[in-house]
PDB file of N, CA and C in Angstrom:
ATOM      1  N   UNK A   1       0.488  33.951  -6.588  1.00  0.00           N
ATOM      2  CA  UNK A   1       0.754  33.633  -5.195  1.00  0.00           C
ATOM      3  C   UNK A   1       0.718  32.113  -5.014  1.00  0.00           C
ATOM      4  N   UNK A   2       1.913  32.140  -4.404  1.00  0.00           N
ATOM      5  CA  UNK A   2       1.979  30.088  -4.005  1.00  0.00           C
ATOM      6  C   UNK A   2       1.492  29.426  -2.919  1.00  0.00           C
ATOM      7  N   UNK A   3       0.474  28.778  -2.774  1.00  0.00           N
ATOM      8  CA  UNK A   3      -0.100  28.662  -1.794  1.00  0.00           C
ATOM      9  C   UNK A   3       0.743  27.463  -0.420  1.00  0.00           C
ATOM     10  N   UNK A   4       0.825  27.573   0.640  1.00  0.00           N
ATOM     11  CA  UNK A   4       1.443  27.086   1.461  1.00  0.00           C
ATOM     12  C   UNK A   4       0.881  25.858   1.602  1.00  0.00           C
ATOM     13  N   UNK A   5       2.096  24.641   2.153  1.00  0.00           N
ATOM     14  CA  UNK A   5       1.486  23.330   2.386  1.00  0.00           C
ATOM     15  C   UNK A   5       1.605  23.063   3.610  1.00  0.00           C
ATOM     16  N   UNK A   6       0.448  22.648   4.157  1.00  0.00           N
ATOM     17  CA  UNK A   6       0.488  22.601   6.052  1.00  0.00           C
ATOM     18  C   UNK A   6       1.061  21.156   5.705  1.00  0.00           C
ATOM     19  N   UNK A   7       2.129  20.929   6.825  1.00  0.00           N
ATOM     20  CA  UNK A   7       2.192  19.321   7.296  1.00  0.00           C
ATOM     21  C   UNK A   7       1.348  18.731   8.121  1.00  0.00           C
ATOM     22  N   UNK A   8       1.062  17.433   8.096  1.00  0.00           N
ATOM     23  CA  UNK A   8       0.214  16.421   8.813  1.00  0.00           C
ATOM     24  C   UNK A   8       1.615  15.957   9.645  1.00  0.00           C
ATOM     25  N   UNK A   9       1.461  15.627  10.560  1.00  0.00           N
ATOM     26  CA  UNK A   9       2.591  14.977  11.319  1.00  0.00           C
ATOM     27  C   UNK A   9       1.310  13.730  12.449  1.00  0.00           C
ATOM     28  N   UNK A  10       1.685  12.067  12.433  1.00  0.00           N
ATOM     29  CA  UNK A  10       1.151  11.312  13.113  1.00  0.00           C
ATOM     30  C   UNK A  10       2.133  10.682  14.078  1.00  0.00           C
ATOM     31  N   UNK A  11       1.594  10.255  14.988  1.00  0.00           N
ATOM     32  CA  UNK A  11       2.640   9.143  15.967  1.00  0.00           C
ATOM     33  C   UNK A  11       2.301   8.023  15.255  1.00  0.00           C
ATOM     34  N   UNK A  12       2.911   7.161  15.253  1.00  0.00           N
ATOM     35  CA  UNK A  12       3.007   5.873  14.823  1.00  0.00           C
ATOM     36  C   UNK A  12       2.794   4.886  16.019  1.00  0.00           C
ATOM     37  N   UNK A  13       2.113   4.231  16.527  1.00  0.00           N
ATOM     38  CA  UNK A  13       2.282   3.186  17.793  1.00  0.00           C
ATOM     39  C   UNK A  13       1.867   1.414  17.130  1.00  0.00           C
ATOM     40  N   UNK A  14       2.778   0.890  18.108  1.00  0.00           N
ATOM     41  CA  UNK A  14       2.416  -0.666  17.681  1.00  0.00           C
ATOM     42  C   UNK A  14       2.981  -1.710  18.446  1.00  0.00           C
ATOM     43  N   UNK A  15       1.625  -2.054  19.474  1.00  0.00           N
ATOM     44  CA  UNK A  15       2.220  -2.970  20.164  1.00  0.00           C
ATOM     45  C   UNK A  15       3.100  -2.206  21.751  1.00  0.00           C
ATOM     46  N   UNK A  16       1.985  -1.645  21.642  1.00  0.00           N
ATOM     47  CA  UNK A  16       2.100   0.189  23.017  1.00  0.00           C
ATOM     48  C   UNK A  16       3.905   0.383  22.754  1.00  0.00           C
ATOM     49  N   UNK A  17       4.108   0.749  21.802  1.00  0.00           N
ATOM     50  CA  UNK A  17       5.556   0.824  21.366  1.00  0.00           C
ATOM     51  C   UNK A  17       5.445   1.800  20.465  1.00  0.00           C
ATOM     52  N   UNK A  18       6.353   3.064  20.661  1.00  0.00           N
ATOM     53  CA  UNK A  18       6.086   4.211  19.589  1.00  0.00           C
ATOM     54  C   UNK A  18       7.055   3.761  18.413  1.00  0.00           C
ATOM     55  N   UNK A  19       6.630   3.422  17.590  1.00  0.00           N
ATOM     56  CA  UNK A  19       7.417   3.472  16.247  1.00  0.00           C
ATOM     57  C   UNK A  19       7.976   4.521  15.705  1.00  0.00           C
ATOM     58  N   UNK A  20       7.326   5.589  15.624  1.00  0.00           N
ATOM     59  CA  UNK A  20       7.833   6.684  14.886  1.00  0.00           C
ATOM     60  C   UNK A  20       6.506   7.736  14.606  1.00  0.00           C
ATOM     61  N   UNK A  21       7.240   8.733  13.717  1.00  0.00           N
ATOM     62  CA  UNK A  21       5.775   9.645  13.377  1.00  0.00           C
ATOM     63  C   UNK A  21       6.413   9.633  11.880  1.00  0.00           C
ATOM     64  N   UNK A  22       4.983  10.224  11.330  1.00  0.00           N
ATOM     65  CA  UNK A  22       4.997  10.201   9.943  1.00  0.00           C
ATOM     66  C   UNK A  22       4.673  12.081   9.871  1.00  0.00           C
ATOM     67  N   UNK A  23       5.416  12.358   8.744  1.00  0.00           N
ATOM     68  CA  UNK A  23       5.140  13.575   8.277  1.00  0.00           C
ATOM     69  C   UNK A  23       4.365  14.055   7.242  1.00  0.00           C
ATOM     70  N   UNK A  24       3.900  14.713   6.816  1.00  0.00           N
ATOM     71  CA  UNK A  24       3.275  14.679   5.088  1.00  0.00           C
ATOM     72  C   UNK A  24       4.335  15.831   4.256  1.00  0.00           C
ATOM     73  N   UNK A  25       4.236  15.500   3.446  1.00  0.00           N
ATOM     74  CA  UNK A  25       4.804  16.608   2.013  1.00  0.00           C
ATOM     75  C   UNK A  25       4.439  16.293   0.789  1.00  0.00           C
ATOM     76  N   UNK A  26       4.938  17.079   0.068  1.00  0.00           N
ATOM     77  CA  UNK A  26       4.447  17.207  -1.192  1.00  0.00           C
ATOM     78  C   UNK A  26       4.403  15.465  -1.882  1.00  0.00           C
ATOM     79  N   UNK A  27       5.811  14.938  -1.011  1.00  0.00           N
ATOM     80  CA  UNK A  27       5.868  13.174  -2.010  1.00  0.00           C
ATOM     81  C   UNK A  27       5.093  12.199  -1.027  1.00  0.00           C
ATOM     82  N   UNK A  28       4.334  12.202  -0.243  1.00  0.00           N
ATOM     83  CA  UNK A  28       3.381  11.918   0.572  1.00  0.00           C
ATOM     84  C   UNK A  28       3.831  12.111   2.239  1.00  0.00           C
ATOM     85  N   UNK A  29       4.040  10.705   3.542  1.00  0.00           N
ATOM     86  CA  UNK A  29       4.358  10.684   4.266  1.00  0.00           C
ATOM     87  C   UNK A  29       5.449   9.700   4.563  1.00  0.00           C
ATOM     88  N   UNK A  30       6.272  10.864   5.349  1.00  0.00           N
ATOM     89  CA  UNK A  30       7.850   9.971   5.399  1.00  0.00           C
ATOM     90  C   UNK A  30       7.536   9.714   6.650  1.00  0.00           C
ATOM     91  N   UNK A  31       7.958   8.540   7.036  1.00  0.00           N
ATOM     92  CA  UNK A  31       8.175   7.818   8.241  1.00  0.00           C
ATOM     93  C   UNK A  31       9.661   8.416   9.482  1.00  0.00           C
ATOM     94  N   UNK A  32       9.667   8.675  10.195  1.00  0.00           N
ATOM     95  CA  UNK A  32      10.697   8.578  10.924  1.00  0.00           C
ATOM     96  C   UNK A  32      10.942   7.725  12.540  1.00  0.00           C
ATOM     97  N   UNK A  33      11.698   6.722  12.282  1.00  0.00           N
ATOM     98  CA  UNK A  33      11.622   5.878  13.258  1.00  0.00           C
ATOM     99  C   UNK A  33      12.125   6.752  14.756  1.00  0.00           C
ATOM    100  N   UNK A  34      11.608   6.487  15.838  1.00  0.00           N
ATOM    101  CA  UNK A  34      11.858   6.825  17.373  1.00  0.00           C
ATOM    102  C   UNK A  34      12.358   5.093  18.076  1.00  0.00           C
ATOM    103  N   UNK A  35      12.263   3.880  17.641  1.00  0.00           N
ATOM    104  CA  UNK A  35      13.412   2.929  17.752  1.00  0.00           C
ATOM    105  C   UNK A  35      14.012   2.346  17.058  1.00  0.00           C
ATOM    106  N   UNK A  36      14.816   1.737  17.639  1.00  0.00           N
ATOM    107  CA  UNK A  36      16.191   1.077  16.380  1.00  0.00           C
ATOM    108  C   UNK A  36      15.276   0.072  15.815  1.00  0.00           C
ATOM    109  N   UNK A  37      14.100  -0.494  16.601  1.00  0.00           N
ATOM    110  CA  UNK A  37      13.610  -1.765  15.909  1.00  0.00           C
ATOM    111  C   UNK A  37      12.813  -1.869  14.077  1.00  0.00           C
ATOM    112  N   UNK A  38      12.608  -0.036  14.582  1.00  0.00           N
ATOM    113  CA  UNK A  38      12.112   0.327  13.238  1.00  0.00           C
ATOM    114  C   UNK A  38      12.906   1.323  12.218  1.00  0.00           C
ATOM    115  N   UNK A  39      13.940   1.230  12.492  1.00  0.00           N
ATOM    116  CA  UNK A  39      14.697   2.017  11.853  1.00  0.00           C
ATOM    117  C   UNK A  39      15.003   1.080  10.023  1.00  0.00           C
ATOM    118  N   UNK A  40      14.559   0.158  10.008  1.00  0.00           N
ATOM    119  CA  UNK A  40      14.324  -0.166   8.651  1.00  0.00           C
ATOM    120  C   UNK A  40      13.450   0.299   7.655  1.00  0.00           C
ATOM    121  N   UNK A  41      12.714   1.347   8.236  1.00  0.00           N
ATOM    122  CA  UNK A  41      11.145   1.949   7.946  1.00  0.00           C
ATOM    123  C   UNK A  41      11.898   3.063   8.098  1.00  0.00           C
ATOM    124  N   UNK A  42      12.627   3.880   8.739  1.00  0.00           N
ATOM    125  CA  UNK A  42      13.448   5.278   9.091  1.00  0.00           C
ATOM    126  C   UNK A  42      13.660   5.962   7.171  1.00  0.00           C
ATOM    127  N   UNK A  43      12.962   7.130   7.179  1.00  0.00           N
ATOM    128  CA  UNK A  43      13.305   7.705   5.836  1.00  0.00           C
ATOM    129  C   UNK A  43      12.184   6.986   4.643  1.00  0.00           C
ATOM    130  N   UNK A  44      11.512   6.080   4.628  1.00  0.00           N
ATOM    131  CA  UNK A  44      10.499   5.720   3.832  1.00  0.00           C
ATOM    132  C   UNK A  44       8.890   6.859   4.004  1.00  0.00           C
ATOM    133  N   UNK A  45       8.715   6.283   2.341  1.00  0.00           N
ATOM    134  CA  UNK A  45       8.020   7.447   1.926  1.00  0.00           C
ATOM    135  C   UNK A  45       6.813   6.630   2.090  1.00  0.00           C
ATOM    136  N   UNK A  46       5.228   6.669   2.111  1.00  0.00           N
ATOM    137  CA  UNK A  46       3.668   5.967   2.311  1.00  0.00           C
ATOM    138  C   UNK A  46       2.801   6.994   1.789  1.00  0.00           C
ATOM    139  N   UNK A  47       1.787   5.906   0.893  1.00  0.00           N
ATOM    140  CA  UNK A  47       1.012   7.116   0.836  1.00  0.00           C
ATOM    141  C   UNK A  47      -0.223   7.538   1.402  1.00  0.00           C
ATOM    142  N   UNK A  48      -0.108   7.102   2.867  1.00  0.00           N
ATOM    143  CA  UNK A  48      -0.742   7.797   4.313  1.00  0.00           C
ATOM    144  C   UNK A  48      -0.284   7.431   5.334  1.00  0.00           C
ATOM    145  N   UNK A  49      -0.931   8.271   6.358  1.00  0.00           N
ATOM    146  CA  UNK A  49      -0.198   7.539   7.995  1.00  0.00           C
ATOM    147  C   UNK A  49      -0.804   6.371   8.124  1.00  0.00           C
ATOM    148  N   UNK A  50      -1.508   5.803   7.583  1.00  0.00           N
ATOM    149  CA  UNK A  50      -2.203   4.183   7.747  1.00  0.00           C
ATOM    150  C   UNK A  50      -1.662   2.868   7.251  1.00  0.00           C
ATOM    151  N   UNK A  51      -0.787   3.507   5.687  1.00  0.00           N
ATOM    152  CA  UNK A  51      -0.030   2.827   5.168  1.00  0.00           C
ATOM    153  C   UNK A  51       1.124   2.868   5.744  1.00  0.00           C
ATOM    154  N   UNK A  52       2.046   3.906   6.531  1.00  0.00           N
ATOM    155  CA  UNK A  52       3.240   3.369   7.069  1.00  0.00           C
ATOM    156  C   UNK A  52       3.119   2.812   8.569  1.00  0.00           C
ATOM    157  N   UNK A  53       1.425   2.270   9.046  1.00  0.00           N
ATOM    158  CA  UNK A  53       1.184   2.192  10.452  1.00  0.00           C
ATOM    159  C   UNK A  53       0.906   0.561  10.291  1.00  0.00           C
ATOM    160  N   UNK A  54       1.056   0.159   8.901  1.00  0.00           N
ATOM    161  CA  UNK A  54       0.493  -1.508   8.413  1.00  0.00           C
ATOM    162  C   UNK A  54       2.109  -2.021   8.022  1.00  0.00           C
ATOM    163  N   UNK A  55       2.516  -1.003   7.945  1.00  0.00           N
ATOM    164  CA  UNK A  55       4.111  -1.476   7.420  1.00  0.00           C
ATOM    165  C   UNK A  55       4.924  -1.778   8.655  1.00  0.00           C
ATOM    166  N   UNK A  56       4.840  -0.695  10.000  1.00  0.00           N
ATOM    167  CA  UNK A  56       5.252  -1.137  10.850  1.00  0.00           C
ATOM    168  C   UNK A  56       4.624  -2.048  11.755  1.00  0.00           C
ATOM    169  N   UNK A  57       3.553  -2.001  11.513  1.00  0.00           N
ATOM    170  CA  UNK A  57       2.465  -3.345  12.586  1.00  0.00           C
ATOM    171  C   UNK A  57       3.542  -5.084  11.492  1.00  0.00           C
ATOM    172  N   UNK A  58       3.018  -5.364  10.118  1.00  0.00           N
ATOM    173  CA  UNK A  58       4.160  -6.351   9.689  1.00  0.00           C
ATOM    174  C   UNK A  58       5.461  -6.237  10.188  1.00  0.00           C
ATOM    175  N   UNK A  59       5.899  -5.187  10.491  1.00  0.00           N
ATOM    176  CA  UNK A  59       7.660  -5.515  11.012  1.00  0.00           C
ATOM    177  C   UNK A  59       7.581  -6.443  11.871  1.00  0.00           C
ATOM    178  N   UNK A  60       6.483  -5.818  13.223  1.00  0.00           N
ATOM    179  CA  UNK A  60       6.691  -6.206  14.140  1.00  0.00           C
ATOM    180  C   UNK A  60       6.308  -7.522  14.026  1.00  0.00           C
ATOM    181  N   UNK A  61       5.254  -8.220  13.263  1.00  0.00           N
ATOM    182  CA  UNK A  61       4.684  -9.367  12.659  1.00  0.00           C
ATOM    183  C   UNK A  61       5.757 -10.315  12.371  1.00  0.00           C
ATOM    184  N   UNK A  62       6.172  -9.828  11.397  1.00  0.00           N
ATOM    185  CA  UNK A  62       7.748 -10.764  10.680  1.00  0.00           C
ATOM    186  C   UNK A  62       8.537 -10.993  11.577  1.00  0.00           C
ATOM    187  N   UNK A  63       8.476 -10.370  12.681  1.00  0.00           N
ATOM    188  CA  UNK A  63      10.034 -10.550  13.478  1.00  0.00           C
ATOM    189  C   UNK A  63       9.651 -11.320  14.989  1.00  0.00           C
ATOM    190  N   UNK A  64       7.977 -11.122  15.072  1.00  0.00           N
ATOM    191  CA  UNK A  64       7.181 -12.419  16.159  1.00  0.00           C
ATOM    192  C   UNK A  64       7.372 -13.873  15.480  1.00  0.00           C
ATOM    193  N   UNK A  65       7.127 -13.575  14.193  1.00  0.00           N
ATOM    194  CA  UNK A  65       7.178 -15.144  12.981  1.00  0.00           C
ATOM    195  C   UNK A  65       8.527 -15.634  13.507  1.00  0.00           C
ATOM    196  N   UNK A  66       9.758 -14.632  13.246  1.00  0.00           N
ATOM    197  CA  UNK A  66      11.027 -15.169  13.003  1.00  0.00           C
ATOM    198  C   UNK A  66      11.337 -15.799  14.281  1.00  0.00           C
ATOM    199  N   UNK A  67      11.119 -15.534  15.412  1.00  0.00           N
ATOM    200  CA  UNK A  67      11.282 -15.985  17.139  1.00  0.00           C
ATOM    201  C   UNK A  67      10.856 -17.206  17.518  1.00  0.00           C
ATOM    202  N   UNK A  68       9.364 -17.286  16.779  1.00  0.00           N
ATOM    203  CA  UNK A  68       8.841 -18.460  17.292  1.00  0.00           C
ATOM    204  C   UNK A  68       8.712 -19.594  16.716  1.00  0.00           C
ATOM    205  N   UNK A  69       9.632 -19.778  14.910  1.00  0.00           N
ATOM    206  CA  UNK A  69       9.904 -20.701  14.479  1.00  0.00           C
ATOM    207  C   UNK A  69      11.015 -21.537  15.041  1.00  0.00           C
ATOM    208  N   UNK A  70      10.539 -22.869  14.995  1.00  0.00           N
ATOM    209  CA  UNK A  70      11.461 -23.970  15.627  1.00  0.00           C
ATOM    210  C   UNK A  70      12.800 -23.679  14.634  1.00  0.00           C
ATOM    211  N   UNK A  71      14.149 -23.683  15.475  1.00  0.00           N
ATOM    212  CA  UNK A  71      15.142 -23.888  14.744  1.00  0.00           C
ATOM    213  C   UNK A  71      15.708 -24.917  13.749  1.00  0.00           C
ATOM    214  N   UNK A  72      15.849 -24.452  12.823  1.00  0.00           N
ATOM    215  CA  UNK A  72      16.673 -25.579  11.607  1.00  0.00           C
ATOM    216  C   UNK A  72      17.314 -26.927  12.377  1.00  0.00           C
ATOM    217  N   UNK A  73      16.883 -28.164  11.962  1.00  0.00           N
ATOM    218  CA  UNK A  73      17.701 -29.372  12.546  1.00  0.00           C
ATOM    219  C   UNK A  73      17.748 -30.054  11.003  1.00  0.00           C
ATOM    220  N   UNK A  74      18.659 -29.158  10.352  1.00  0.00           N
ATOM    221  CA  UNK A  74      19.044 -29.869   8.927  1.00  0.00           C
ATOM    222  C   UNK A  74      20.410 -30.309   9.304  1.00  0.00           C
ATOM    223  N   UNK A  75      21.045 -31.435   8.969  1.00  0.00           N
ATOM    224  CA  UNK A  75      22.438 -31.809   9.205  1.00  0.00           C
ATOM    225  C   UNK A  75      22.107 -32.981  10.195  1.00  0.00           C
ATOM    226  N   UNK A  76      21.082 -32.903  10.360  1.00  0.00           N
ATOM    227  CA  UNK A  76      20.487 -34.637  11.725  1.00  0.00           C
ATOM    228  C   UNK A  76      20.117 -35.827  10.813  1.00  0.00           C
TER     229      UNK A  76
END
């Protein structure tokens, strides 16, 4: 007899912004994004809801970095 695998299913939040939920299976937890902002994370595999909740907290990280760097004045 094969024993059944319950799924874990988490919300993902970051930045009172739902990112997505994570599922569990047999190859750990897949991410599925609920905005486009995280849809770069959409279909990635973690191996917990904590690890794909640090992956999307950096998105949002990298992309505060990218905004508030002064623009290039190379060519002056």
């Amino acid at each position: 007899m094969s024993q059944a695998h319950i799924s874990q299913a988490y919300v993902i939040e970051v930045s009172n912004q739902t990112a997505g939920i994570v599922v569990s299976d047999n190859s750990g937890f897949c991410f599925f994004s609920s905005e486009r902002a995280f849809d770069s994370l959409d279909g990635g595999y973690f191996s917990s809801a904590r690890a794909a909740e640090r992956a999307a907290r950096a998105l949002v990280e990298r992309r505060r970095q990218a905004r508030t760097q002064p623009a290039s004045t190379s060519g002056i």
